[in-house]
Protein backbone atom coordinates (compact mmCIF):
# COMPACT_ATOMS: atom_id res chain seq x y z
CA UNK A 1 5.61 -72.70 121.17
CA UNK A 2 7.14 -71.68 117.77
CA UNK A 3 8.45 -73.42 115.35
CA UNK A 4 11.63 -73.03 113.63
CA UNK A 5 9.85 -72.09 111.03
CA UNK A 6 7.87 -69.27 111.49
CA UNK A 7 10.55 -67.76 113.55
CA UNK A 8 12.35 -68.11 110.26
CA UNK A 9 9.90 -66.04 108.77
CA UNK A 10 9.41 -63.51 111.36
CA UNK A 11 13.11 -62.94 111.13
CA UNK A 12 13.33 -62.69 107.25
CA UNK A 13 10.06 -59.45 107.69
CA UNK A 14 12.02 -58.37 110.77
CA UNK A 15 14.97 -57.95 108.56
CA UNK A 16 12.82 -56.57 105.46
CA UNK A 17 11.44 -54.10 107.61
CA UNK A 18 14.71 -52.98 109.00
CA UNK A 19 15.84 -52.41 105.22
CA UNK A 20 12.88 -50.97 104.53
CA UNK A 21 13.22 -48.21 107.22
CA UNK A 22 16.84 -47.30 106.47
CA UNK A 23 15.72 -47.33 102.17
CA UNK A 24 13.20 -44.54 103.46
CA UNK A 25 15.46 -42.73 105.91
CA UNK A 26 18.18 -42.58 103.22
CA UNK A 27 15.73 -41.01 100.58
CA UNK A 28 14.58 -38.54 103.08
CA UNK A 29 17.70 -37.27 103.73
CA UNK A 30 18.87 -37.60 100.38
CA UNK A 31 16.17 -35.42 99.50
CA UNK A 32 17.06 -32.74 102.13
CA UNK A 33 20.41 -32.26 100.27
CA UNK A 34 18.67 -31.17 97.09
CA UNK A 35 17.11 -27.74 97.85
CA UNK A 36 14.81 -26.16 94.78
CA UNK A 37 13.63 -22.58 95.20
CA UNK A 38 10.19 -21.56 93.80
CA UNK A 39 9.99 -17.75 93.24
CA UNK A 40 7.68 -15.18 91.57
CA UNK A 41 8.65 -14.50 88.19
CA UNK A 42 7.75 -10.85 87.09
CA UNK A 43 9.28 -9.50 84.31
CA UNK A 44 8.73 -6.11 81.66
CA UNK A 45 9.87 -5.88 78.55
CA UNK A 46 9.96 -3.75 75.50
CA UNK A 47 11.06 -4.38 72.19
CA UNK A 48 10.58 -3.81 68.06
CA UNK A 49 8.30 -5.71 66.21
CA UNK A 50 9.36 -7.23 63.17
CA UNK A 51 8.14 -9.26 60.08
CA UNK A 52 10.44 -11.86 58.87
CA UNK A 53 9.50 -14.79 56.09
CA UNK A 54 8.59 -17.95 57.02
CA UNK A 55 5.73 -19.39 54.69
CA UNK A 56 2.07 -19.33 55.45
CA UNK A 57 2.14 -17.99 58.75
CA UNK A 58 3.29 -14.74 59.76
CA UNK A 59 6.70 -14.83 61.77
CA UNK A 60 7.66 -12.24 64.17
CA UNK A 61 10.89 -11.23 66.10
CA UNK A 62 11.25 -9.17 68.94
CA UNK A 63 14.70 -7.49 68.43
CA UNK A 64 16.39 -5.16 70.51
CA UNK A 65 14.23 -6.41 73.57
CA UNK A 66 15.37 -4.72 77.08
CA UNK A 67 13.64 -6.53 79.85
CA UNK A 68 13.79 -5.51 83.92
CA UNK A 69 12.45 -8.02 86.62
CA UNK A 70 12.61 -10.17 89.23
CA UNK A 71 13.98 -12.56 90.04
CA UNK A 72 15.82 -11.91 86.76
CA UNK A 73 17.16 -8.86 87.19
CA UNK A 74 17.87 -6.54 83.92
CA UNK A 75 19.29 -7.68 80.47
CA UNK A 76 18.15 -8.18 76.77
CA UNK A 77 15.75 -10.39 75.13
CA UNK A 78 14.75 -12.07 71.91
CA UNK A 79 12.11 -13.77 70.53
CA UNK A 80 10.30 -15.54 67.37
CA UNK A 81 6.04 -15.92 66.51
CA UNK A 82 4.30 -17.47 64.05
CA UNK A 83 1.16 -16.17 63.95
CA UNK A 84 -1.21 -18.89 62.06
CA UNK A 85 -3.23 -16.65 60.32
CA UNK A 86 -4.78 -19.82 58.76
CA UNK A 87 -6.99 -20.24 62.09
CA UNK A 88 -7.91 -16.64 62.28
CA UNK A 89 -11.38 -15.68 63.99
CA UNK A 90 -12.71 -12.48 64.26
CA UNK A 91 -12.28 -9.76 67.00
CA UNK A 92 -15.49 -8.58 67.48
CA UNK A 93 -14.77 -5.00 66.33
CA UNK A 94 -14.30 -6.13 62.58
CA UNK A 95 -10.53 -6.52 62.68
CA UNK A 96 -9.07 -10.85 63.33
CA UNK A 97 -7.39 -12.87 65.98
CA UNK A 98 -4.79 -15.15 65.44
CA UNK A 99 -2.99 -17.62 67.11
CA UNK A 100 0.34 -17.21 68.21
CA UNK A 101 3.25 -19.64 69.52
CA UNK A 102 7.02 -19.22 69.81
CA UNK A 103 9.69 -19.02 72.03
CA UNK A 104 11.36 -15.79 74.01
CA UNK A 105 14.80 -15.71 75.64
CA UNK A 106 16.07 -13.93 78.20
CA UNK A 107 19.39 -12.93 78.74
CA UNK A 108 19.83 -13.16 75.54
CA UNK A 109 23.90 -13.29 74.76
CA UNK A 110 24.77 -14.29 78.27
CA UNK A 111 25.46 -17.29 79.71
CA UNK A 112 22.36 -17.18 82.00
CA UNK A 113 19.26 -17.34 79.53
CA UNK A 114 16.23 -19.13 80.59
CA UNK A 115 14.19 -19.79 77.41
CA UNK A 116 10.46 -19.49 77.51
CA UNK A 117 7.80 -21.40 75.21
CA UNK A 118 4.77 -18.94 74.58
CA UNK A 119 1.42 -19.78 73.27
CA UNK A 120 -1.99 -17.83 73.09
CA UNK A 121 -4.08 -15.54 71.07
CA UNK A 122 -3.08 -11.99 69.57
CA UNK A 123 -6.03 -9.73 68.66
CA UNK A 124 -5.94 -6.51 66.58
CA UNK A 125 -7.12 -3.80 68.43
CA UNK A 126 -10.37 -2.75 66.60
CA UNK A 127 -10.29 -2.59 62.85
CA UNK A 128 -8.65 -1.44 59.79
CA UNK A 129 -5.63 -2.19 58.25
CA UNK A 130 -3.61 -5.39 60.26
CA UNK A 131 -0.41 -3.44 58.76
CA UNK A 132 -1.34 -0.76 60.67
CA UNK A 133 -2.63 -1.55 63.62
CA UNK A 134 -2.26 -2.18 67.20
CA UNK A 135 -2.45 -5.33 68.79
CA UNK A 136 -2.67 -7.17 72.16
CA UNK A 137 -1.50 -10.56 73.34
CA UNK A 138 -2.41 -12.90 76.04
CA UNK A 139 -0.48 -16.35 76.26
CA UNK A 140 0.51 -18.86 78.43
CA UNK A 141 4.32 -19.36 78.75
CA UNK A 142 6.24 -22.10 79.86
CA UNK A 143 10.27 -22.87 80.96
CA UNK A 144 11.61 -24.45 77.80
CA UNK A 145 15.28 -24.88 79.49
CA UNK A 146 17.50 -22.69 81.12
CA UNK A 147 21.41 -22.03 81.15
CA UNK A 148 23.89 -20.84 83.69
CA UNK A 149 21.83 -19.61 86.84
CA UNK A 150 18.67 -21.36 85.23
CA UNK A 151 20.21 -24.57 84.03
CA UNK A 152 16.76 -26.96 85.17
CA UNK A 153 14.97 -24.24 85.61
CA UNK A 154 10.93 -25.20 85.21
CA UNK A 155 8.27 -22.78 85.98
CA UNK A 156 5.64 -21.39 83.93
CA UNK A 157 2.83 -18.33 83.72
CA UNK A 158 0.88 -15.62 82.33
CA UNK A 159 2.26 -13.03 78.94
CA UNK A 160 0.64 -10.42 77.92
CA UNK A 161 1.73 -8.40 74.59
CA UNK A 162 1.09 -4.82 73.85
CA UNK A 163 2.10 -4.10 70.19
CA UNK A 164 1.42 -0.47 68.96
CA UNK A 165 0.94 0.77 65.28
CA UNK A 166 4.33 1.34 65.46
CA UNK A 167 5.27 -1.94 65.94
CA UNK A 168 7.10 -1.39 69.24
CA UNK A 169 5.91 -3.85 71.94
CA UNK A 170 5.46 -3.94 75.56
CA UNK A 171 5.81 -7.43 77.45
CA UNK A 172 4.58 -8.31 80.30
CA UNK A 173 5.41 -11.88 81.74
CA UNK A 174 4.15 -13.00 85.49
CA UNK A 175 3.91 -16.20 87.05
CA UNK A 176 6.79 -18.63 89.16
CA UNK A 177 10.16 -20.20 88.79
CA UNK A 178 11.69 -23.18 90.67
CA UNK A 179 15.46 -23.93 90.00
């Protein structure tokens, strides 16, 4: 025999547990409705290296930056270094290393950029003159934000950085995309 009581109680978790099953069913379909897709992210670039003031560091834009890609497609690019020449370590070959952070954007002057954060190392290729010089780059980048087709875009990767004597550059950017 039960008391009033407990089946009180057994009512009130009976009840809980119904709530508790719809609460879950209504997330899961909730979350059906929101569909992200992850893609690869593979993108070339090449652009013209140049020095611009900025203090202590060395600052760097890439202007006149054509990139081709995919998902992205084709369009132009930007970006801005510092290169913190204050933690500089040596190559190996007697030239220096630097590190290097900043941001790239692509699609630059359209109203579907995705903005990437970059940081890594840039090495002189051998030694000699810095101002005259090649140098390579290998960083990590990271979605900053995204407009248009990448508005909450996240994602992240791999850059590598091919700058000749000439100061022209080759990028190289490969890794994955969710929006």
């Amino acid at each position: 025999m039960t008391s009033p009581a407990s089946r009180a109680v057994r009512a009130i978790l009976g009840f809980a547990l119904i709530g508790l099953t719809l609460a879950i069913a209504a997330n899961a379909a909730g979350a059906k409705t929101t569909k992200h897709t992850t893609e690869r992210l593979v993108v070339r670039g090449d652009a013209t290296v140049r020095d611009v003031p900025c203090g202590p560091a060395i600052c760097l834009e890439l202007a006149g930056g054509a990139f081709r890609g995919t998902p992205v497609g084709t369009g132009a690019y930007t970006g801005a270094f510092k290169l913190n020449v204050a933690e500089g370590f040596p190559n190996g070959e007697g030239g220096v290393c630097a590190p290097i952070q900043g941001d790239i954007t692509l699609g630059a002057g359209t109203p579907n950029r995705l903005v990437l954060a970059v940081f890594g190392d840039s090495c002189q290729d051998g030694a000699g003159n810095p101002t005259t010089s090649s140098f390579t780059g290998l960083a990590h980048f990271v979605v900053k934000h995204g407009t248009g087709a990448y508005a909450k875009a996240r994602g992240g990767g791999l850059a590598s950085f091919a700058e000749d004597a000439a100061d022209r550059d080759r990028m190289t950017l490969i890794g994955r995309i969710t929006r």
